[in-house]
N, C-alpha and C. Protein backbone atom coordinates (compact mmCIF):
# COMPACT_ATOMS: atom_id res chain seq x y z
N UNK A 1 46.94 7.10 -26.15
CA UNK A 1 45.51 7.00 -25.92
C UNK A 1 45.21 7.16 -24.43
N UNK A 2 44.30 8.23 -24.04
CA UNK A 2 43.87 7.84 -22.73
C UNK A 2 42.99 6.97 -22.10
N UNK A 3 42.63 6.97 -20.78
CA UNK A 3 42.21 5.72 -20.61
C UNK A 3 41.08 6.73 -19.28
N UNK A 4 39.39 6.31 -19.31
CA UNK A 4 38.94 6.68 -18.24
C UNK A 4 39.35 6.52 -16.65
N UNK A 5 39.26 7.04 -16.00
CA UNK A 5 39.68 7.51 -14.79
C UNK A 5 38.87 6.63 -13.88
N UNK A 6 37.17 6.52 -14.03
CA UNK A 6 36.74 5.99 -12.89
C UNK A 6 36.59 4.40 -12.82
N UNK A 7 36.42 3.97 -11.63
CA UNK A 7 36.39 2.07 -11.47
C UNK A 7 34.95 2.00 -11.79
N UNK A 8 34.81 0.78 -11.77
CA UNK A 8 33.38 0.46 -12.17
C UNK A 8 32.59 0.52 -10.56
N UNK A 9 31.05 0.65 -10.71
CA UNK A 9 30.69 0.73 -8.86
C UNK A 9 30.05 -0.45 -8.90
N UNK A 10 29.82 -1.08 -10.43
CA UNK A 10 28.74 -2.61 -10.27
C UNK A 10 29.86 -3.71 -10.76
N UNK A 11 29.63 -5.06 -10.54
CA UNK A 11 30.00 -5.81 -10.76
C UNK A 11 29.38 -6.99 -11.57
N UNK A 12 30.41 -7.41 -12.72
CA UNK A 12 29.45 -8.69 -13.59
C UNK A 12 28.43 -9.79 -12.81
N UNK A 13 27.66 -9.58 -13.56
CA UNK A 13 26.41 -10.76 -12.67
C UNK A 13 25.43 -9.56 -11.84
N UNK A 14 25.87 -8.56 -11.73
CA UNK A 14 24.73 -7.47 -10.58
C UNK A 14 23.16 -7.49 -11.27
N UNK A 15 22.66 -7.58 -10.36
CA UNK A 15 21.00 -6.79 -11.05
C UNK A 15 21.28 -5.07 -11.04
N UNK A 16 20.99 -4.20 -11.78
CA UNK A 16 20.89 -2.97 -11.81
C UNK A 16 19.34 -2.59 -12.56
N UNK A 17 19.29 -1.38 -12.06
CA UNK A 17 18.08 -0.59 -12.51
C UNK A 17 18.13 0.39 -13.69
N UNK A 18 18.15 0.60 -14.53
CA UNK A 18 17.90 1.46 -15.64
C UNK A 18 16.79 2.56 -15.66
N UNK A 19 16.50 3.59 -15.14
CA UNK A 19 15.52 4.43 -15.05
C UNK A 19 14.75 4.40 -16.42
N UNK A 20 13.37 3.99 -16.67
CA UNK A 20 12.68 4.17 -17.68
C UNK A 20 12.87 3.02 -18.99
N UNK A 21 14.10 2.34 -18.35
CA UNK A 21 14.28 0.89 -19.24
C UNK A 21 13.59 -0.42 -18.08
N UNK A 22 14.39 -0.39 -16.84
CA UNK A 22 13.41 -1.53 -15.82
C UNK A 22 15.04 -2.09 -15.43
N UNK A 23 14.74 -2.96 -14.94
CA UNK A 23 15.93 -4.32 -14.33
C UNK A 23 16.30 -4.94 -15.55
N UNK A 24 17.81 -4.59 -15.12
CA UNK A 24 19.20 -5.23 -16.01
C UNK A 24 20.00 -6.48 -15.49
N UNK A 25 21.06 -7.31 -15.78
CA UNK A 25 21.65 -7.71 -15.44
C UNK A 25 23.35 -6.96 -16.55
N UNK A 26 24.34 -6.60 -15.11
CA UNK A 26 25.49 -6.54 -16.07
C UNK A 26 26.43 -7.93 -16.48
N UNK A 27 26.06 -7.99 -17.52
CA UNK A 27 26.95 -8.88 -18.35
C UNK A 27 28.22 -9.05 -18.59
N UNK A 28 28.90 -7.54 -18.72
CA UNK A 28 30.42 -7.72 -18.45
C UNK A 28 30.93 -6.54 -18.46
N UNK A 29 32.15 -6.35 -18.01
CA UNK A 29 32.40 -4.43 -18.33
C UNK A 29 33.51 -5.10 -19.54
N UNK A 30 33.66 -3.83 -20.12
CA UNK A 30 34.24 -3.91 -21.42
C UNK A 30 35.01 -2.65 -21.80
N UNK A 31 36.66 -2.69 -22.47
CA UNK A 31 37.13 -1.90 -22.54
C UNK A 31 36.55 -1.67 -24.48
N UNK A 32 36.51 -0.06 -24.60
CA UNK A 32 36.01 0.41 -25.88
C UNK A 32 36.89 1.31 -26.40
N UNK A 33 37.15 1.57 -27.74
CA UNK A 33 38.11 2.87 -27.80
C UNK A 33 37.16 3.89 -28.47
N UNK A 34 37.04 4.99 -28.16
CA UNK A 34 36.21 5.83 -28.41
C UNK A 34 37.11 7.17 -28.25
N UNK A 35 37.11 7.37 -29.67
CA UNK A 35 37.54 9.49 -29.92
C UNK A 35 39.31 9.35 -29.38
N UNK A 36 40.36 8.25 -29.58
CA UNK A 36 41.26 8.70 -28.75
C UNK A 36 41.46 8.25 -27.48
N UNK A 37 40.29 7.47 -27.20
CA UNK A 37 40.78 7.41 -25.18
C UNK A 37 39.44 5.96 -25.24
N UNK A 38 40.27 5.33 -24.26
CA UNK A 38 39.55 3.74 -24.05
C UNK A 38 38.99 3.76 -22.41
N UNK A 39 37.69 3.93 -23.30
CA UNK A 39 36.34 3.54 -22.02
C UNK A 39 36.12 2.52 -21.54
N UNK A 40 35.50 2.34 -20.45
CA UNK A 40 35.09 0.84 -19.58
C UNK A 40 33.54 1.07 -19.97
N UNK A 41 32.81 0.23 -20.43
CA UNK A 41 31.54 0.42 -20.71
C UNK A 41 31.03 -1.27 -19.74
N UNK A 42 29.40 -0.88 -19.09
CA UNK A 42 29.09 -1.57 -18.62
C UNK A 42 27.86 -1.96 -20.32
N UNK A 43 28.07 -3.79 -20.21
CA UNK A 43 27.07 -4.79 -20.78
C UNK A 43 26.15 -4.80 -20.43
N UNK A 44 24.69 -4.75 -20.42
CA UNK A 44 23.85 -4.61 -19.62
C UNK A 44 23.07 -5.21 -20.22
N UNK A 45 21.92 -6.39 -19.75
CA UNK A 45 20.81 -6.92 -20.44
C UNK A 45 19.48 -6.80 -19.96
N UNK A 46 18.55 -6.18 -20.71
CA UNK A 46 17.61 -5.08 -20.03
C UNK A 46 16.31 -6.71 -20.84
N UNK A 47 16.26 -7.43 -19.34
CA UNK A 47 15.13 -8.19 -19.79
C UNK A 47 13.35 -8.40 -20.47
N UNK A 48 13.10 -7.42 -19.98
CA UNK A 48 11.87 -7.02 -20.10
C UNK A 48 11.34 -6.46 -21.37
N UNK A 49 12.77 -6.09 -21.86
CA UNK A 49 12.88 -5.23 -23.43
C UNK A 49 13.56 -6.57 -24.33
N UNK A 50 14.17 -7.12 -23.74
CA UNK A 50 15.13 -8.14 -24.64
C UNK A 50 16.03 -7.38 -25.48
N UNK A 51 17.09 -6.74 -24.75
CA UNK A 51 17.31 -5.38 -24.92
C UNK A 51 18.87 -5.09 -24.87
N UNK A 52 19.99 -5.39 -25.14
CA UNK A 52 21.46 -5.14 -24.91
C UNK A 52 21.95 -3.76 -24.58
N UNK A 53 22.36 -3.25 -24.28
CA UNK A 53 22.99 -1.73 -24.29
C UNK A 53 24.29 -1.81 -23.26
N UNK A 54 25.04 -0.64 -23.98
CA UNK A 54 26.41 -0.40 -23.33
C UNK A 54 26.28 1.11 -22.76
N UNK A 55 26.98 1.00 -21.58
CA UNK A 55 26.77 1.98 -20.90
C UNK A 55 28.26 2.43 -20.55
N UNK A 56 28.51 3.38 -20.69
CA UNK A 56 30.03 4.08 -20.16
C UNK A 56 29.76 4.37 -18.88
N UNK A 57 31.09 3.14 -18.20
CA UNK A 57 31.17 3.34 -16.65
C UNK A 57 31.11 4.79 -15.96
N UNK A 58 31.85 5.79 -16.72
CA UNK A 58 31.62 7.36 -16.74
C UNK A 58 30.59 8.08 -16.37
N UNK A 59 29.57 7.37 -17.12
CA UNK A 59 27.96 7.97 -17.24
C UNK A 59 27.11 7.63 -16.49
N UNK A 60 27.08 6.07 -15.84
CA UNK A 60 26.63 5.35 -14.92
C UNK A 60 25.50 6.41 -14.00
N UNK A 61 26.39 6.87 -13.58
CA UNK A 61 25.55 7.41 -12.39
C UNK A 61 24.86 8.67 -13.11
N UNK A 62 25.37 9.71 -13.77
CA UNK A 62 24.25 10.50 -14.46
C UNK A 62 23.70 10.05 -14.84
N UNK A 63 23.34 8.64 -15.72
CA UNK A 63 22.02 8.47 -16.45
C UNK A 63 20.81 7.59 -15.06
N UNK A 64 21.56 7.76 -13.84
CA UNK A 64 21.00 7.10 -12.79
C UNK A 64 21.05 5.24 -12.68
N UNK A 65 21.57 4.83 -13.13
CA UNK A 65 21.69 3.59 -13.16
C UNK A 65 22.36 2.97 -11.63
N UNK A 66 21.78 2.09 -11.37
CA UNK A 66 21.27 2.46 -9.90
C UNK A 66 21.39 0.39 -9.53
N UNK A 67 22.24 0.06 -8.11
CA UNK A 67 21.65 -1.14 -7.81
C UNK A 67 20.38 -1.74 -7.50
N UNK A 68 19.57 -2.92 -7.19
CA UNK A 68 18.84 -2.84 -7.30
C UNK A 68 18.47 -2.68 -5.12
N UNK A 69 16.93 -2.03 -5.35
CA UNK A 69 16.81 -1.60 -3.53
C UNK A 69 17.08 -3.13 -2.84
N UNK A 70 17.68 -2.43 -1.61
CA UNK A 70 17.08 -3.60 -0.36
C UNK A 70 15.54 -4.15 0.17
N UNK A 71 15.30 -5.09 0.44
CA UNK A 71 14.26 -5.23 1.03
C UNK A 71 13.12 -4.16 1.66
N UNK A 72 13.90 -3.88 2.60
CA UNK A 72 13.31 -2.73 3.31
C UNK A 72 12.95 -1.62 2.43
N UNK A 73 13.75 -1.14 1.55
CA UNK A 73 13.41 0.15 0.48
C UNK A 73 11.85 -0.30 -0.43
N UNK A 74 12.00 -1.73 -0.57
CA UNK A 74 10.97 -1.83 -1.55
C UNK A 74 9.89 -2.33 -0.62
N UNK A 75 9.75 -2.39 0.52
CA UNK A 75 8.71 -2.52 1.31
C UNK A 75 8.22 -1.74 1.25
N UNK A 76 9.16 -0.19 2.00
CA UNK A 76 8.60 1.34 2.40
C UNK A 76 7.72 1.17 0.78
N UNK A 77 8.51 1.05 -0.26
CA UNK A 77 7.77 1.52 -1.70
C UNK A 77 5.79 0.72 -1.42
N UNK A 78 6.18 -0.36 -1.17
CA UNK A 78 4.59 -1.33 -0.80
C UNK A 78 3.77 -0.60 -0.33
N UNK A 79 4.63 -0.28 0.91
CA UNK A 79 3.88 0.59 2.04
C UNK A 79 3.56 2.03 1.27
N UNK A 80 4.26 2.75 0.76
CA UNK A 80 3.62 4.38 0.30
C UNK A 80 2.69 4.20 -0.59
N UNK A 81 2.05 3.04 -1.51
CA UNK A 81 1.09 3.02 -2.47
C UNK A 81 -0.54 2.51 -1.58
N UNK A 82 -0.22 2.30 -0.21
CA UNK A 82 -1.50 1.95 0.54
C UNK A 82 -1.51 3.24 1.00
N UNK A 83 -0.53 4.22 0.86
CA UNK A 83 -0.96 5.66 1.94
C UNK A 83 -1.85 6.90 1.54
N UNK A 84 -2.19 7.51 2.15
CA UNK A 84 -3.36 8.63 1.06
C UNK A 84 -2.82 9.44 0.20
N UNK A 85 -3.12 9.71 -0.52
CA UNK A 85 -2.39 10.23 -1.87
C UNK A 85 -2.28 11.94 -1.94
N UNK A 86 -1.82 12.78 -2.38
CA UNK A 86 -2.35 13.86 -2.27
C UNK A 86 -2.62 14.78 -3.59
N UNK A 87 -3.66 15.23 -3.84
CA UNK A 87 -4.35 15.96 -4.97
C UNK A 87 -3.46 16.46 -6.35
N UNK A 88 -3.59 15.75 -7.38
CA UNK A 88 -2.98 16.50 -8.57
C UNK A 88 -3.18 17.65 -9.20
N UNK A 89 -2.54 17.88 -10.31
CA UNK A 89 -3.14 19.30 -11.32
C UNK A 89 -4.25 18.22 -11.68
N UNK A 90 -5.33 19.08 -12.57
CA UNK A 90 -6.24 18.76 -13.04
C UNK A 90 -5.87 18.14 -14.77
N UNK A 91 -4.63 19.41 -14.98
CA UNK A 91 -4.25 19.56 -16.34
C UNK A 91 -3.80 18.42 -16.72
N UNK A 92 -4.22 17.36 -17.69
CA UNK A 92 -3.20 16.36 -17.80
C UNK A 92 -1.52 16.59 -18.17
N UNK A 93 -1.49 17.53 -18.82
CA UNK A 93 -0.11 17.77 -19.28
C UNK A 93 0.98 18.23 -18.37
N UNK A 94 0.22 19.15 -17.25
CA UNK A 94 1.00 19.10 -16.52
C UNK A 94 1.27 17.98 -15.06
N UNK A 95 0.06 17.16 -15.22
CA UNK A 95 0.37 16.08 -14.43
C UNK A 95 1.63 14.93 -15.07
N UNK A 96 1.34 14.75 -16.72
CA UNK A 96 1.90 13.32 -16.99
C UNK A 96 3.73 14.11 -17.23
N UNK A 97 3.73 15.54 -17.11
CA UNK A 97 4.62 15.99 -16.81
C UNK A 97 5.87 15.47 -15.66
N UNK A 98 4.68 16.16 -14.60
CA UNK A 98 5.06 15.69 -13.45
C UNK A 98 5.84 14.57 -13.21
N UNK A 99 4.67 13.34 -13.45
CA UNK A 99 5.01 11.95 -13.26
C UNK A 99 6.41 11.89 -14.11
N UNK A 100 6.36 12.24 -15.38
CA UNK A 100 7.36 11.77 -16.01
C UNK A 100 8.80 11.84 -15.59
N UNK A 101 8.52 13.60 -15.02
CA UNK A 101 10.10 14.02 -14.20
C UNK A 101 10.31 12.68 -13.15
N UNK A 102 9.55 12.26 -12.52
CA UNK A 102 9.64 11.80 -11.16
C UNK A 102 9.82 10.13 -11.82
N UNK A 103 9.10 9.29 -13.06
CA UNK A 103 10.29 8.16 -13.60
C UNK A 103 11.36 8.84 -13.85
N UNK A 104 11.83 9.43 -14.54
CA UNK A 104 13.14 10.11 -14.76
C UNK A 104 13.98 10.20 -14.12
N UNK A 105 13.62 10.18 -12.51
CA UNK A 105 14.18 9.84 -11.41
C UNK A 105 15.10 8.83 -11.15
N UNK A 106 14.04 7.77 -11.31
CA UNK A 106 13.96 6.70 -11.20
C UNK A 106 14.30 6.09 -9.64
N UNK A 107 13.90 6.52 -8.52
CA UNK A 107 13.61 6.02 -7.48
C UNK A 107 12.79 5.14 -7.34
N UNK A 108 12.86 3.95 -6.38
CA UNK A 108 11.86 2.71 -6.82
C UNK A 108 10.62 3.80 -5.86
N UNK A 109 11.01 4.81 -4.66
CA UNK A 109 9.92 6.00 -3.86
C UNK A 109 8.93 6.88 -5.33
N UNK A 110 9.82 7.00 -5.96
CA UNK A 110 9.32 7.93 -7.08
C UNK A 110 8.07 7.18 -7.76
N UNK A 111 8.67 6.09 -8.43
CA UNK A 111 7.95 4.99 -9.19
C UNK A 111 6.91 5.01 -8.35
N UNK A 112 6.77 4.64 -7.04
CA UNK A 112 5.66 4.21 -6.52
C UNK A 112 4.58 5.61 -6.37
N UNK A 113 4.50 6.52 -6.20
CA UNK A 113 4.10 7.52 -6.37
C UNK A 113 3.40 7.64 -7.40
N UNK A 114 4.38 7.50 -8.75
CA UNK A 114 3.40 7.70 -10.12
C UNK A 114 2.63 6.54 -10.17
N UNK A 115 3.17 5.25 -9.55
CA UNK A 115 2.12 4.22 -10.18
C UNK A 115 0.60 4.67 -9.35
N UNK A 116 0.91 5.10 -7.81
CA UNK A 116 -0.44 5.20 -6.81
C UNK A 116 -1.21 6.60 -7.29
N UNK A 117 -0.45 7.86 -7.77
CA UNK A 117 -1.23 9.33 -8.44
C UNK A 117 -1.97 8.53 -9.67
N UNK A 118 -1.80 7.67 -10.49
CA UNK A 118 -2.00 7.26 -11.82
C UNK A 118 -3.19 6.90 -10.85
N UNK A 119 -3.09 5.76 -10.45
CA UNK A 119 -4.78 4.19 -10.51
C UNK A 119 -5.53 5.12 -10.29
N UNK A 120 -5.10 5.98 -8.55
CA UNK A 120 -6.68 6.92 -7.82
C UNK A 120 -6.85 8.20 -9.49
N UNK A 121 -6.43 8.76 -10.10
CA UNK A 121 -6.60 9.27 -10.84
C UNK A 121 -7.72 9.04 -11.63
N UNK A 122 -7.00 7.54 -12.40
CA UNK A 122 -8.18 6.53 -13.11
C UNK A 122 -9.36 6.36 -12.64
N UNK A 123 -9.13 6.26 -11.47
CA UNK A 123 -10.87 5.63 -10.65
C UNK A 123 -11.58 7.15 -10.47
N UNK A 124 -10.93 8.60 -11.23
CA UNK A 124 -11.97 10.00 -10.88
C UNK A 124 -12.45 9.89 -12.53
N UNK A 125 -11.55 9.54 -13.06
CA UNK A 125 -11.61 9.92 -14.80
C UNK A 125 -10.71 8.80 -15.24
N UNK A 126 -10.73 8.31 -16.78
CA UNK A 126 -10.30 7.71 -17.48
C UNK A 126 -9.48 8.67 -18.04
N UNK A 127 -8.13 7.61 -18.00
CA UNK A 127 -6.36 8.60 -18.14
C UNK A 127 -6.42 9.21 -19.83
N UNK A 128 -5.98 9.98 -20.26
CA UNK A 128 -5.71 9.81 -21.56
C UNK A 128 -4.14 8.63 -21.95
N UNK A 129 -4.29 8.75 -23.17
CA UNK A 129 -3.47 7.74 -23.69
C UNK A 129 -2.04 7.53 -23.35
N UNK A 130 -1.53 8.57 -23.23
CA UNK A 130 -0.09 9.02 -23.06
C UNK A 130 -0.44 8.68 -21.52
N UNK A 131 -1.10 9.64 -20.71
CA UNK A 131 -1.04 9.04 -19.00
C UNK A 131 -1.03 7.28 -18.87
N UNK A 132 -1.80 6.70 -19.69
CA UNK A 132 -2.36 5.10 -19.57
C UNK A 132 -0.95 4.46 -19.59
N UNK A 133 -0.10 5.19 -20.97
CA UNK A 133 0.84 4.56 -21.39
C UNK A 133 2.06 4.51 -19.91
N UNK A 134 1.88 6.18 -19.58
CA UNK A 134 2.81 6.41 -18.40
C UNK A 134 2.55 4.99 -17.08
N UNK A 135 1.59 5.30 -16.89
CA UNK A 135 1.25 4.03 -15.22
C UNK A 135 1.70 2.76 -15.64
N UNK A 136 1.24 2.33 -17.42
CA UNK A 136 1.61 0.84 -17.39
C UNK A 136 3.03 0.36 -16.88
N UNK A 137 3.94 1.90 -17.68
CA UNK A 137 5.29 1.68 -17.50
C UNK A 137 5.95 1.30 -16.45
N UNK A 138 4.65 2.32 -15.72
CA UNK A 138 5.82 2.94 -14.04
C UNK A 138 5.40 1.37 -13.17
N UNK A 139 4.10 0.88 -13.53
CA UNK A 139 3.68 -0.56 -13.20
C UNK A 139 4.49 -1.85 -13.40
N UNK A 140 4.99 -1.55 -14.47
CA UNK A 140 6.12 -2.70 -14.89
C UNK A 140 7.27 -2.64 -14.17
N UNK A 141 8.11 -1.13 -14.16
CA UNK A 141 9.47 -1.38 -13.54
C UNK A 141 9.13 -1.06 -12.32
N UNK A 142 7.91 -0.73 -11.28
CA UNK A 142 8.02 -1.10 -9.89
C UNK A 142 7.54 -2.70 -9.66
N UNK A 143 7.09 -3.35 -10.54
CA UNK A 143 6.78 -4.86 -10.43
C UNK A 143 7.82 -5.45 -10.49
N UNK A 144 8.89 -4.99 -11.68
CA UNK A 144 10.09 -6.09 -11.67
C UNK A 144 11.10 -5.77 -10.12
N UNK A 145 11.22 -4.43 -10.61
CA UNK A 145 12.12 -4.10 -9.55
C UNK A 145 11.82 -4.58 -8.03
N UNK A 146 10.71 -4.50 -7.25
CA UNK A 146 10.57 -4.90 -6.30
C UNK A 146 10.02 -6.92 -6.16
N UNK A 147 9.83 -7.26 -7.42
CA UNK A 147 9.76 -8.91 -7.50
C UNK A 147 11.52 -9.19 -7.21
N UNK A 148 12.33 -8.10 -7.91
CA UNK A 148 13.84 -8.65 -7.49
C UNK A 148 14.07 -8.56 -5.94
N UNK A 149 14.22 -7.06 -5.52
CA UNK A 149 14.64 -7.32 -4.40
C UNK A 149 13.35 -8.20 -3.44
N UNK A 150 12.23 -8.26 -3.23
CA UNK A 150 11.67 -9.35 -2.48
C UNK A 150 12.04 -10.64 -2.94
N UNK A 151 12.67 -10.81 -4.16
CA UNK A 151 12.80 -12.56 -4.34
C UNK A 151 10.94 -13.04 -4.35
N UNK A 152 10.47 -12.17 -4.72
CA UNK A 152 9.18 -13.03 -5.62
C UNK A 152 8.50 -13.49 -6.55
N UNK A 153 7.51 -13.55 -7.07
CA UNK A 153 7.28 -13.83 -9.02
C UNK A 153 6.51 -11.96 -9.42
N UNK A 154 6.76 -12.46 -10.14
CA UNK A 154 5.74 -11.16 -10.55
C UNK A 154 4.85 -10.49 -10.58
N UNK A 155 4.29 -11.98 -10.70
CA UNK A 155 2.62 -11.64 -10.83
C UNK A 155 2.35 -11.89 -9.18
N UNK A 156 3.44 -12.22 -8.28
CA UNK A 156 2.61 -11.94 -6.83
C UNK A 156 3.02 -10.68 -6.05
N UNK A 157 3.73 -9.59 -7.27
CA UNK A 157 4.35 -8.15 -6.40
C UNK A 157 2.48 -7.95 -7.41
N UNK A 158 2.87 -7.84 -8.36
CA UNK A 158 1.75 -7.21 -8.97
C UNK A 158 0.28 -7.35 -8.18
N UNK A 159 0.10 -8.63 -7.60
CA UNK A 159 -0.92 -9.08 -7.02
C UNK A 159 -1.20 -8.08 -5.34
N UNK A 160 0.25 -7.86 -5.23
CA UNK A 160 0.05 -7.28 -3.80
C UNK A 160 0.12 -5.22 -3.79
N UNK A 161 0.58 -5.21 -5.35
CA UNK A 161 0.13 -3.95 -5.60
C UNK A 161 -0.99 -3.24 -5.74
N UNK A 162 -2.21 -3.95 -6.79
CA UNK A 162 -2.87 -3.44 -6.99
C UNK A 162 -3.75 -4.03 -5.65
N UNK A 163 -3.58 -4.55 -4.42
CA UNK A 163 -4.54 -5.27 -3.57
C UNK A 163 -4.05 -3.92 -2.00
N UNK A 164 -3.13 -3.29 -2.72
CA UNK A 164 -2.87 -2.30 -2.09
C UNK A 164 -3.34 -1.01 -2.81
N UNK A 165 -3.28 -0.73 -3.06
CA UNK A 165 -3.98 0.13 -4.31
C UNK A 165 -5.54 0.15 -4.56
N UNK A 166 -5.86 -0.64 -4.07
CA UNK A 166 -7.57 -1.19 -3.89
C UNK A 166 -8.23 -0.87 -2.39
N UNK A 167 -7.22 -1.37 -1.61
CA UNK A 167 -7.26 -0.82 -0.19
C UNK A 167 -7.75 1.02 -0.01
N UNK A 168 -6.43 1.49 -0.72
CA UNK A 168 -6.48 2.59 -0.47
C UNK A 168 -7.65 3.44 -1.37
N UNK A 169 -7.96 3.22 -2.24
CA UNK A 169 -8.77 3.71 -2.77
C UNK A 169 -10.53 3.34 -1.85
N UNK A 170 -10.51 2.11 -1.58
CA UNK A 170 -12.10 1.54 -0.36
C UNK A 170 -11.79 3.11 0.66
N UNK A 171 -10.79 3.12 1.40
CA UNK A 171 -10.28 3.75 2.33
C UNK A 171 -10.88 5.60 1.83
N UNK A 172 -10.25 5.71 1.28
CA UNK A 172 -10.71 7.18 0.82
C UNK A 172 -11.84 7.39 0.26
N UNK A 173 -13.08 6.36 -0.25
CA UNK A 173 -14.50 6.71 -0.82
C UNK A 173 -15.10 6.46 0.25
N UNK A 174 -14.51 5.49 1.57
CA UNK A 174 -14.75 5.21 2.77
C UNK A 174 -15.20 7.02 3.57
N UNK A 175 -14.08 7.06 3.28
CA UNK A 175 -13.80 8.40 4.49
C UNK A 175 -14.72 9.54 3.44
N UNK A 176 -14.61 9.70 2.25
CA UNK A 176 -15.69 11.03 1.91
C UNK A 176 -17.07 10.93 1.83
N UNK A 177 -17.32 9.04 2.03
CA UNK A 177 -18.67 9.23 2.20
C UNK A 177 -19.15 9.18 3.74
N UNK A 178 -17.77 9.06 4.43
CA UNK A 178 -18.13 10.00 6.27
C UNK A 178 -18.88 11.09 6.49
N UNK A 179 -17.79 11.81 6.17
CA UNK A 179 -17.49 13.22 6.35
C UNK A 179 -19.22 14.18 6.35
N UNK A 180 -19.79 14.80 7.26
CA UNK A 180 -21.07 15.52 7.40
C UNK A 180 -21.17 16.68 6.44
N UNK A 181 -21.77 16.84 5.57
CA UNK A 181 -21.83 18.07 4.40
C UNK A 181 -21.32 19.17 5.31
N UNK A 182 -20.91 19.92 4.72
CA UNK A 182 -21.15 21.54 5.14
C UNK A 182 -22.15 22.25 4.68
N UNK A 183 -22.55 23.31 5.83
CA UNK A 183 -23.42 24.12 6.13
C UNK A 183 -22.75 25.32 5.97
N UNK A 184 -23.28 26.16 4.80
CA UNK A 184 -22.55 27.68 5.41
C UNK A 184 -23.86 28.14 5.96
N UNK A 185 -22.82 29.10 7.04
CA UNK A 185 -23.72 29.81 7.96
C UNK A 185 -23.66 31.44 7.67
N UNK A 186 -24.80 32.04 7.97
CA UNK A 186 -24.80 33.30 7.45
C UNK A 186 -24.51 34.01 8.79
N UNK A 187 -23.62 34.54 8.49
CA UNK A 187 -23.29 35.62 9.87
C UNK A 187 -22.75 36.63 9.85
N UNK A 188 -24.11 37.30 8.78
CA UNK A 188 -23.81 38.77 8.74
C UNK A 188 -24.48 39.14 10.00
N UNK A 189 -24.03 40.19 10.52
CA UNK A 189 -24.26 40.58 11.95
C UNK A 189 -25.01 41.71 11.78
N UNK A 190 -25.67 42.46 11.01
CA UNK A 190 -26.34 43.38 10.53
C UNK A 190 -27.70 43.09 10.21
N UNK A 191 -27.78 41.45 10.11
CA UNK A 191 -29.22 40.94 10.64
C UNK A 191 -30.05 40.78 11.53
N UNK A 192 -29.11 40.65 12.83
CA UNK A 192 -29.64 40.82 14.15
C UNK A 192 -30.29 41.69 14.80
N UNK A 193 -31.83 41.83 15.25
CA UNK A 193 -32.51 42.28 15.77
C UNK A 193 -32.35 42.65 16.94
N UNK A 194 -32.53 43.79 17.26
CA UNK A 194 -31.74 44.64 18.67
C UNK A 194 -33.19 44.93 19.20
């Protein structure tokens, strides 16, 4: 029987990230026999789902399974959902597209992106269903994920998300109701009186 090749990169007790599942804890690695050859599979308990799954140490990193950020990473994340956003497709399909590639990712940078394209979105038009469904998601695993690495509750990442997210949105109805209309000017030069 063979036996997989690679070590494990997490250790029992780790918080890990699950792209599109949220924050895990690994529970234990575990030898499996599968097809002929004995795998190390990581235990994983995906709280938020109440949720078990085994993961082949193998696969780990293709399916992106990921420690959870440092401090600083999930700050910058704080920080990019107060910053100005920049213009989507119009198309929903190819927006919730978009977003979707970018959870798929699963960068806690990514996440924050879809959660901040989603709200300002909402506040031009009401999402369709599938988009609604998308933000709640991407809302949940940047709430848990960054309540872990800050060491806070939940409901006070959530609290400082959408109070960022609120900011930025004052900020930008701020600035377009600045801005002096435009004037086009006619300057055909074939009008001018000689």
């Amino acid at each position: 029987m063979k036996q997989t090749k690679k070590a494990p990169a997490f250790k029992e007790k780790q918080q890990v990230v699950y792209p599109l599942q949220g924050v895990g804890q690994v529970l234990s690695i575990e030898e499996r026999d599968f097809k002929d050859t004995t795998l190390l599979y990581y235990v994983i308990y995906l709280e938020v789902t109440d949720m078990t799954v085994m993961v082949p140490v193998d696969k780990a990193l293709e399916l992106g399974i990921r420690a959870i950020v440092p401090k600083k990473e999930a700050d910058a994340a704080l920080k990019l959902i107060s910053e100005e956003y920049e213009p989507i497709p119009a198309d929903w399909k190819m927006r919730y597209q978009m977003n979707l590639d970018l959870l798929k990712q699963g960068s806690v940078t990514d996440i924050a992106t879809v959660v901040r394209t989603l709200y300002h979105r909402s506040k031009v038009k009401e999402l369709p269903i599938l988009e609604r469904k998308l933000f709640d998601n991407a809302l949940k695993l940047l709430v848990d994920e960054v309540s872990f690495s800050l060491k806070k509750s939940k409901a006070d990442v959530e609290t400082m998300v959408f109070d960022r997210l609120e900011a930025e949105a004052k900020r930008s109805a701020k600035a377009t109701a600045e801005k002096p209309p435009v004037v086009e000017l006619d300057d055909d030069i074939d009008d001018i009186d000689e």
